[in-house]
Protein backbone atom coordinates (compact mmCIF):
# COMPACT_ATOMS: atom_id res chain seq x y z
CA UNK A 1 0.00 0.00 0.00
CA UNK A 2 1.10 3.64 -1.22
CA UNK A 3 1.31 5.85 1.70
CA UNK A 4 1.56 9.94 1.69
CA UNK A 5 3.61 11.32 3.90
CA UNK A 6 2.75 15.17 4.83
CA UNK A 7 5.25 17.63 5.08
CA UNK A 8 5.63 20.48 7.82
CA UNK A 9 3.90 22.25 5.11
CA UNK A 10 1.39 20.40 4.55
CA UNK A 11 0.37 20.17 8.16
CA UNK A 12 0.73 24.23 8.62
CA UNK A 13 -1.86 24.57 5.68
CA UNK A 14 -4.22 21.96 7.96
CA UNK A 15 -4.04 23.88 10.81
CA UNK A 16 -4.87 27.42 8.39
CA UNK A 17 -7.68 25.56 6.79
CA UNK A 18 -9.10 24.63 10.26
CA UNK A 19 -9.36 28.53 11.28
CA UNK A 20 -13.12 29.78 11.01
CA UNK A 21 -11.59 33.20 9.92
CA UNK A 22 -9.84 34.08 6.74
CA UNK A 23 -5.44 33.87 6.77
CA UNK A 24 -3.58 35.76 4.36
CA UNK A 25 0.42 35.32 4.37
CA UNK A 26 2.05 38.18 2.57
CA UNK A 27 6.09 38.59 1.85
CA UNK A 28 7.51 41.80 2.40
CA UNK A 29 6.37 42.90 -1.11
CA UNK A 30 3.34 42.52 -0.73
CA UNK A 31 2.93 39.02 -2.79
CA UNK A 32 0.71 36.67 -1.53
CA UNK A 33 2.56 33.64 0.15
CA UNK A 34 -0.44 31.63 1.38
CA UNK A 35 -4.22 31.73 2.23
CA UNK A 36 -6.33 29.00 4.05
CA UNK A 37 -9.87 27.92 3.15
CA UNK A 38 -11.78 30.82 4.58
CA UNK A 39 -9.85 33.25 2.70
CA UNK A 40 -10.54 31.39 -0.28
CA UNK A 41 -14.21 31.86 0.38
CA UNK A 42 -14.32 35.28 0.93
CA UNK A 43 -12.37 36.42 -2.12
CA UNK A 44 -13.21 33.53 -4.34
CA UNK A 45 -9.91 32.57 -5.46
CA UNK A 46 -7.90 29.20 -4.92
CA UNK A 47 -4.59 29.13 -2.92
CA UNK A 48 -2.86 27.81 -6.01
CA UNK A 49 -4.13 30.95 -8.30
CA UNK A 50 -3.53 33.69 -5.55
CA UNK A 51 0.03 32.19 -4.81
CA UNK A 52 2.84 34.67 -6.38
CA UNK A 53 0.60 37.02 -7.58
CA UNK A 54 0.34 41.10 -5.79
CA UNK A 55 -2.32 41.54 -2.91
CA UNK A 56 -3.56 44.31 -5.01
CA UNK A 57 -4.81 41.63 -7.81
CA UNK A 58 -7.06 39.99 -5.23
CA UNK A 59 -7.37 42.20 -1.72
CA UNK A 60 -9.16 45.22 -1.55
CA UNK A 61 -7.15 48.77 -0.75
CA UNK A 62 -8.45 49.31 2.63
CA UNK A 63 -6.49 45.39 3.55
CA UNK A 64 -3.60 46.98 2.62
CA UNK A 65 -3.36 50.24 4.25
CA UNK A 66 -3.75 48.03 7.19
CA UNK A 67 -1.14 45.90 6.29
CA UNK A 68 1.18 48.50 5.98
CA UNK A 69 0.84 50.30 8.88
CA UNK A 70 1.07 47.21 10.41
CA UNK A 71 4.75 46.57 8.72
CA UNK A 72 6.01 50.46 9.76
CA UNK A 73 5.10 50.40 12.85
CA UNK A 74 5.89 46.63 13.40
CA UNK A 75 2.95 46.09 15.79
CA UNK A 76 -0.39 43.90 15.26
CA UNK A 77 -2.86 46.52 14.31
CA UNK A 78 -6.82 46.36 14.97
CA UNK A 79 -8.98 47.59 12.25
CA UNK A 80 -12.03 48.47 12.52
CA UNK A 81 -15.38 47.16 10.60
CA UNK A 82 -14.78 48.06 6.95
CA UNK A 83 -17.42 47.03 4.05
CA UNK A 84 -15.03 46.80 0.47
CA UNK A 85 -15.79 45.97 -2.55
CA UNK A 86 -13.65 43.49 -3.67
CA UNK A 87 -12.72 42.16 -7.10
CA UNK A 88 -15.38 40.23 -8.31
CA UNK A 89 -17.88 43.32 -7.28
CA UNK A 90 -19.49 41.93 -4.13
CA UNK A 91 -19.70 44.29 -1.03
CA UNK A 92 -18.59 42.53 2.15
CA UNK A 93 -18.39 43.07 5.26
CA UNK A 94 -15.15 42.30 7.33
CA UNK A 95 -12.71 43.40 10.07
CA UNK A 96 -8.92 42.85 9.90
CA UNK A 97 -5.73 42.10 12.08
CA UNK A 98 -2.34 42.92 10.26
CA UNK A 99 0.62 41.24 12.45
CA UNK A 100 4.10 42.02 11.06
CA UNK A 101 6.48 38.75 10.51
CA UNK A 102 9.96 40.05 12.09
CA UNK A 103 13.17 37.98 11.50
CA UNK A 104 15.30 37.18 14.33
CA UNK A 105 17.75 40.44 13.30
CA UNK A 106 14.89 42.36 13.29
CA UNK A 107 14.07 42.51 9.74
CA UNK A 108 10.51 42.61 8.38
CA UNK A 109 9.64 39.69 6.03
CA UNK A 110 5.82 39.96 5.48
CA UNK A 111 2.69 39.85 7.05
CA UNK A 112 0.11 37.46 8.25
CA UNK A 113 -3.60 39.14 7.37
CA UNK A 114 -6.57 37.95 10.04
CA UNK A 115 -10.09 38.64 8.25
CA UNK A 116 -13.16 38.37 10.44
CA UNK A 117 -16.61 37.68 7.54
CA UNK A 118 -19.15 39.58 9.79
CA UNK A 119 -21.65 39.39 6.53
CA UNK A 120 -23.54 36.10 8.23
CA UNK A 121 -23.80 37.85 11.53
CA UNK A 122 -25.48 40.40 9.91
CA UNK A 123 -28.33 38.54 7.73
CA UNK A 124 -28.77 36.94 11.41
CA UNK A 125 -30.42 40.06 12.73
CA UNK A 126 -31.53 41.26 10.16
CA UNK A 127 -33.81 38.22 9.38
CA UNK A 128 -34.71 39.29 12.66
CA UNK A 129 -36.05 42.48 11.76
CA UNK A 130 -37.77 40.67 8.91
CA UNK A 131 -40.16 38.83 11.00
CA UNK A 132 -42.44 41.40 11.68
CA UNK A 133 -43.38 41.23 7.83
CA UNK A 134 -43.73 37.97 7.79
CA UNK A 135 -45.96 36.61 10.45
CA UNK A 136 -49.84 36.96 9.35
CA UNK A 137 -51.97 33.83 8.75
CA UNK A 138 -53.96 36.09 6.65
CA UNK A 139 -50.87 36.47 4.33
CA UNK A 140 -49.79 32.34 4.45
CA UNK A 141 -53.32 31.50 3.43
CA UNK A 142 -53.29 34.40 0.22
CA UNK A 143 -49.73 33.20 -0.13
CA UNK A 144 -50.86 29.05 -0.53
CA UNK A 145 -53.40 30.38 -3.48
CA UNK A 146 -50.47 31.86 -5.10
CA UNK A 147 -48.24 28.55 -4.90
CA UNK A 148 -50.65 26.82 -6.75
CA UNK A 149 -49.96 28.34 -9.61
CA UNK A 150 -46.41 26.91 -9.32
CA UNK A 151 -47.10 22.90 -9.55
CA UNK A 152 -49.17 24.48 -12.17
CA UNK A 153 -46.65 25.51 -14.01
CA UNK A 154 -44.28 22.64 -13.62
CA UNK A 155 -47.19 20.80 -15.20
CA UNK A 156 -47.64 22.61 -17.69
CA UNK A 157 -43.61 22.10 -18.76
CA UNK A 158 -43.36 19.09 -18.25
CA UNK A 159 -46.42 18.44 -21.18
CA UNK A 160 -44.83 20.62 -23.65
CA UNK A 161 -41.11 18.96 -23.19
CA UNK A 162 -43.10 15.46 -23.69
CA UNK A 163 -44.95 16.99 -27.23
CA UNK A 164 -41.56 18.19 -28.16
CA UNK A 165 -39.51 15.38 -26.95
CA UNK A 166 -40.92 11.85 -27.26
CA UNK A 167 -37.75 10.05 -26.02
CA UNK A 168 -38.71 6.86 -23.70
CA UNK A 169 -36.17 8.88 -20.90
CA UNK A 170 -38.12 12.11 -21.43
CA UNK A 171 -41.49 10.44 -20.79
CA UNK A 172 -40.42 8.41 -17.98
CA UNK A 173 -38.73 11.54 -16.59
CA UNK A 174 -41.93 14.44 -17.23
CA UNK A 175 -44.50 11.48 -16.31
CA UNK A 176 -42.76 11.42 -12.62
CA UNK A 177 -42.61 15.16 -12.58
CA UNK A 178 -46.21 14.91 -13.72
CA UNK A 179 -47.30 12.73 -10.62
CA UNK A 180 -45.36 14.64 -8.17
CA UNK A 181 -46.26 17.90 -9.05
CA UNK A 182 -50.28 16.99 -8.62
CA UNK A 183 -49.74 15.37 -5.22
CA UNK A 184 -47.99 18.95 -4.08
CA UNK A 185 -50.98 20.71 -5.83
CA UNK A 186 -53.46 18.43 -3.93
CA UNK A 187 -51.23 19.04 -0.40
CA UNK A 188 -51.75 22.97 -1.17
CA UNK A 189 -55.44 22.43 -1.72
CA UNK A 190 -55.92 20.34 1.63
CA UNK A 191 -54.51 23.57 3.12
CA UNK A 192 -56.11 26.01 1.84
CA UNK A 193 -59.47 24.02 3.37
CA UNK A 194 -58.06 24.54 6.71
CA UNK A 195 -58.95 27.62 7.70
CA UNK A 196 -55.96 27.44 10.25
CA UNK A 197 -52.33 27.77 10.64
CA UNK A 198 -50.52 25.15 8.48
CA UNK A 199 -50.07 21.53 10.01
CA UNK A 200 -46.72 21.46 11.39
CA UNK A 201 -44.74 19.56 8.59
CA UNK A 202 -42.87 16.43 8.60
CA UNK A 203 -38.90 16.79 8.45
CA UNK A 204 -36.86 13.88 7.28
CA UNK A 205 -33.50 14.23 5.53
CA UNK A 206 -33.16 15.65 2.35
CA UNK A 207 -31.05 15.74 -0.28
CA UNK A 208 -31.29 19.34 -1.41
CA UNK A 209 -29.31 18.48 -4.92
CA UNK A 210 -32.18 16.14 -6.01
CA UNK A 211 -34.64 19.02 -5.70
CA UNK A 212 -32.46 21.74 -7.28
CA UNK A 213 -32.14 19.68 -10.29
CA UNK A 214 -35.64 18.89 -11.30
CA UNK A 215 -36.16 22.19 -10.95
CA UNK A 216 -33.37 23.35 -13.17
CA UNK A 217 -34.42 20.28 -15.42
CA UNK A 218 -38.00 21.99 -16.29
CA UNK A 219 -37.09 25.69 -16.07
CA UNK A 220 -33.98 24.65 -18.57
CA UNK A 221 -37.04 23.78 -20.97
CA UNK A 222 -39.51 26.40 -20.46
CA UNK A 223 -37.72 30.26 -20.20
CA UNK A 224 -40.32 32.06 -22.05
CA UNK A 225 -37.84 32.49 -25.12
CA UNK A 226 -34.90 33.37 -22.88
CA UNK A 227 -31.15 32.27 -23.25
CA UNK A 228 -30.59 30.95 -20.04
CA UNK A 229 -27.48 29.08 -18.90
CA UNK A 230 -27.51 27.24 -15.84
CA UNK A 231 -24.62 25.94 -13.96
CA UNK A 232 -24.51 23.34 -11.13
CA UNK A 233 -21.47 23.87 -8.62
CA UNK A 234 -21.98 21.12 -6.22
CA UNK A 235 -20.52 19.81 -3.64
CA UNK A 236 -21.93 16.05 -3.42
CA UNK A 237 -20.30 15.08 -0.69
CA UNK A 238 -22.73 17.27 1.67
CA UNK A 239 -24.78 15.55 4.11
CA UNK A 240 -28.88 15.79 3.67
CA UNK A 241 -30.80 18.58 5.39
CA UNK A 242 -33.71 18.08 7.92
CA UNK A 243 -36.69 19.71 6.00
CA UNK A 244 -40.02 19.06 3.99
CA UNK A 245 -39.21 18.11 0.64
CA UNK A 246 -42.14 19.73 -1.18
CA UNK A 247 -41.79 22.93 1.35
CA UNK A 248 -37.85 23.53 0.02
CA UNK A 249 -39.00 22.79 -3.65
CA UNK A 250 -41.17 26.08 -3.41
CA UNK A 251 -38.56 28.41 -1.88
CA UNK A 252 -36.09 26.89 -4.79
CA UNK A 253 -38.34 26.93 -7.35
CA UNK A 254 -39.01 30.74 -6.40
CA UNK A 255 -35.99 31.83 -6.12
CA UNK A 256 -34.95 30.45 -9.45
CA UNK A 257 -38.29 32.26 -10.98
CA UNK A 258 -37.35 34.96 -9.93
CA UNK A 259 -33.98 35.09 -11.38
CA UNK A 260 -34.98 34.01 -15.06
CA UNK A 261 -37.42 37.20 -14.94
CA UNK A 262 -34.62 39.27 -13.81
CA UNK A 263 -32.87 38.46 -17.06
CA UNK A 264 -33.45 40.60 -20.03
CA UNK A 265 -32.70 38.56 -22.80
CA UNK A 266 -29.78 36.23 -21.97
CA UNK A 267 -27.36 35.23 -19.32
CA UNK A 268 -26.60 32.75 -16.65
CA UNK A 269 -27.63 31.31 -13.56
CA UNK A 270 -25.21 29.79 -11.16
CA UNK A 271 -25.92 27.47 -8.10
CA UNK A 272 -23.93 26.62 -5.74
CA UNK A 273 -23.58 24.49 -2.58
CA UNK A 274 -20.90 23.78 0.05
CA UNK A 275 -20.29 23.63 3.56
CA UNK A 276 -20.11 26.77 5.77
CA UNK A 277 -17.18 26.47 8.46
CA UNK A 278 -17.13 30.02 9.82
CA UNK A 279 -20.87 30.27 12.14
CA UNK A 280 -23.28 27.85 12.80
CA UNK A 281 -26.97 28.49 12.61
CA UNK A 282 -28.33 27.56 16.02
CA UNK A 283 -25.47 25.96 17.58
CA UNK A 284 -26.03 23.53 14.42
CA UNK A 285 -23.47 23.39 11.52
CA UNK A 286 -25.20 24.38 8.04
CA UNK A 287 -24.99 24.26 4.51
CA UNK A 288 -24.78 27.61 1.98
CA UNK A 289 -27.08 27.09 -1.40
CA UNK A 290 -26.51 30.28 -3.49
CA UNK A 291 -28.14 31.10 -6.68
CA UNK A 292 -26.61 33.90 -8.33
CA UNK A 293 -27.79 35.37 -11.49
CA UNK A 294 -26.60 37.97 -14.08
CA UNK A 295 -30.39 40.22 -14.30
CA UNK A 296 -31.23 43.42 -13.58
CA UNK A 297 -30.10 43.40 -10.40
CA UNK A 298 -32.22 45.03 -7.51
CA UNK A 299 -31.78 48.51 -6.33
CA UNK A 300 -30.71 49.13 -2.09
CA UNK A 301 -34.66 50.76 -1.87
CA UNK A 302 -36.31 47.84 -3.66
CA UNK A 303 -34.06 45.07 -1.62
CA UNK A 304 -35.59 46.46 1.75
CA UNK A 305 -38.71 45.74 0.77
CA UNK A 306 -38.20 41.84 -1.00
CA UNK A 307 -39.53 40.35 1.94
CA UNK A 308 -42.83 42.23 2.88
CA UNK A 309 -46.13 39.96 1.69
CA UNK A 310 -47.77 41.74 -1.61
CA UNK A 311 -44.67 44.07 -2.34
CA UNK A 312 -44.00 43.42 -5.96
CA UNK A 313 -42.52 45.12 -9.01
CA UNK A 314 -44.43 43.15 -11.75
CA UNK A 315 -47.47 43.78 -13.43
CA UNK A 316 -49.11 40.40 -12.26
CA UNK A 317 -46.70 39.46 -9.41
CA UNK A 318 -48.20 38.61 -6.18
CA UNK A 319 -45.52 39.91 -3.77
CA UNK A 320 -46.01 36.49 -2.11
CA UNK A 321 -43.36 34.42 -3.25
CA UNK A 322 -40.33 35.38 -1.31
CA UNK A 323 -42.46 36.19 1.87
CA UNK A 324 -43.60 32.16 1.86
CA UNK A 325 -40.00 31.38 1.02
CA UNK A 326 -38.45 33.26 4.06
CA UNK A 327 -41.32 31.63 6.24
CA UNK A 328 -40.58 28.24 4.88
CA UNK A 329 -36.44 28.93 5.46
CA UNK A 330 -37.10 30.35 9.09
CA UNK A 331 -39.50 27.30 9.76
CA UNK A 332 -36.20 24.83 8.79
CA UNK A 333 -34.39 26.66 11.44
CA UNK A 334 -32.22 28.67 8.24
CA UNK A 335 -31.98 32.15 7.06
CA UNK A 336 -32.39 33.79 3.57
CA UNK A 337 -29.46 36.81 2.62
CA UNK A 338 -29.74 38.53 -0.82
CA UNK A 339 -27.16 40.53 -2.77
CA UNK A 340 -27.29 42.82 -5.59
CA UNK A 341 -26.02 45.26 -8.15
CA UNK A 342 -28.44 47.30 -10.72
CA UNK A 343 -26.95 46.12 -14.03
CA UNK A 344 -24.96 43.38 -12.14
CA UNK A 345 -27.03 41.02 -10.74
CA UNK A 346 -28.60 39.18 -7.69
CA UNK A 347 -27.45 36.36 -5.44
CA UNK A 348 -29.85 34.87 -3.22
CA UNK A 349 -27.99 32.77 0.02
CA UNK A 350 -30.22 30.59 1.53
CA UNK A 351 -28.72 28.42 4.79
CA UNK A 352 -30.23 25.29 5.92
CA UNK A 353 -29.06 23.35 9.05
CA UNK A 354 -28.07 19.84 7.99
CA UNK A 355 -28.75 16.57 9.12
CA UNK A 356 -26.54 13.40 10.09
CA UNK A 357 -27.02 9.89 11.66
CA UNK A 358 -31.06 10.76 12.49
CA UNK A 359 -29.93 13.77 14.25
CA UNK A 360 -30.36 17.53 13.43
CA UNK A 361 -26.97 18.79 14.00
């Protein structure tokens, strides 16, 4: 048997990647050395790709006025909150500690960069401050009319794709889709006969991939004449979630929606999933699923508002669809956190707490 030895090195890096908060190791110039896992994260760029190459390429100027008054006065210096903009366009928000690396003849060889992400501390309060607009039975039961219209709609799809494409996998594939889709639209009915708050629901684990890629699978098909291009980024090797299947299909299936009408004419859709190693939600560790698209993008005014039932921008919108979907996400024990640039576009986060051996963890 073949057996890897790890270096010093290699065992440094573990330790790095272990760290809930961002490492950056620069050399005296001002070249990245090294970055752990976390620091990947927040500026979206692998150690390999980062290694060599100026700070400037990759961190943000206010990191490196820190870093170099850090270096002159060679002392670890305590910055304050700062919200950059970094490379790729997304606003963050972060705090730094800059500690100088001294030889032992007192020269100054680089610096080791500390990065705080405060971003998920804040979409913890303020989905908060978002439950007072979303708490009013009077606005789940108007809000259950307007899912209907979504099984609806997968219907529909999935009977056009099987006109168009008359493929033995195709028909096996829509005919399941069929099925499903009319036992959700029967579950909504049953609810909407209750005049009472909703039944509480029945979590079991979930895999959250198979339910992001039916969805993707019909709204690839049906875009209303768009170019769309989705891409999957997932990370299979997460664990399930503990949730309602047909409860996380509608948030998804919003969300998603919601980004092909933010797109003129053409672009992309991007969703991701992987582990989050920097907070837990509830004491429980959690899973990020982020759709990011490249719409119109939502302006600050507009993206205060998202979340309040009946607020809508479109001519026959609702205004229901994201309030159901944050009740749905808070209901899971997760959190919704949304993004955007006018002209850039949006990127919806949604956290779920996952699920391992029959526990909620």
């Amino acid at each position: 048997m073949n057996r890897v030895t790890k270096t010093k090195g290699d065992f440094f890096q573990d330790i790095l990647d272990a760290l809930p908060d961002g490492i950056v190791v620069l050399d005296k110039s001002f070249n990245i050395i090294s970055l752990n896992h976390a620091a990947e994260t927040i500026f979206k760029i692998s150690r390999e790709k980062a290694r060599g190459i100026s700070s400037s390429t990759v961190l943000p100027e206010e990191m490196e006025e820190i870093a170099e008054k850090s270096i002159l006065d060679e002392r670890t210096v305590f910055g304050d909150e700062i919200n950059p903009v970094l490379k790729g366009g997304e606003r963050v928000s972060i705090q730094v500690v800059s500690s100088p690396l001294i030889s032992d003849e007192g020269n100054a060889l680089g610096v080791i960069l500390q990065i705080k992400d405060l971003s998920s501390a804040k979409f913890l309060i303020e989905k908060n401050l978002q439950k007072s607009s979303a708490s009013t039975l009077e606005g789940l039961l108007i809000g259950l009319t307007h899912e209907l219209k979504n099984p609806l709609s997968g219907i529909k799809g999935a009977a056009q794709l099987l006109l168009q494409e008359k493929t033995i996998d195709v028909t096996e594939k829509c005919a399941d889709i069929i099925t499903k889709e009319v036992d959700r639209l029967c579950t909504l009915l049953d609810r909407l006969g209750q005049i009472e708050p909703l039944p509480k629901e029945v979590l079991e684990p979930v895999d959250i991939h198979d339910i992001i890629s039916v969805i993707v699978f019909l709204e690839s098909k049906s875009r209303d004449g768009k170019r769309v291009k989705f891409v999957e980024n997932f990370d299979i090797t997460l664990p399930p979630v503990l949730g309602n299947k047909d409860s996380l299909k509608q948030v998804f299936l919003n969300i998603i929606k919601n980004s092909i009408q933010a797109i003129p004419n053409r672009g992309s859709i991007e969703i991701t999933t992987r582990w989050i190693t920097d907070y837990k939600l509830k004491g429980e560790k959690a899973i990020l699923v982020e759709i990011r698209d490249t719409g119109s993008g939502i302006s600050k005014e507009i993206l205060q508002k998202i979340y309040k039932p009946f607020y809508t921008t479109k001519k026959e919108g609702s205004g229901l669809g994201l309030f159901i979907a944050y009740q749905i996400i808070a209901k899971h024990g997760g959190a919704i956190f949304v993004e955007s640039q006018l002209e850039k576009g949006t990127v919806f986060k949604v956290y779920l707490p996952i699920y391992i051996n029959n526990e909620k963890r």
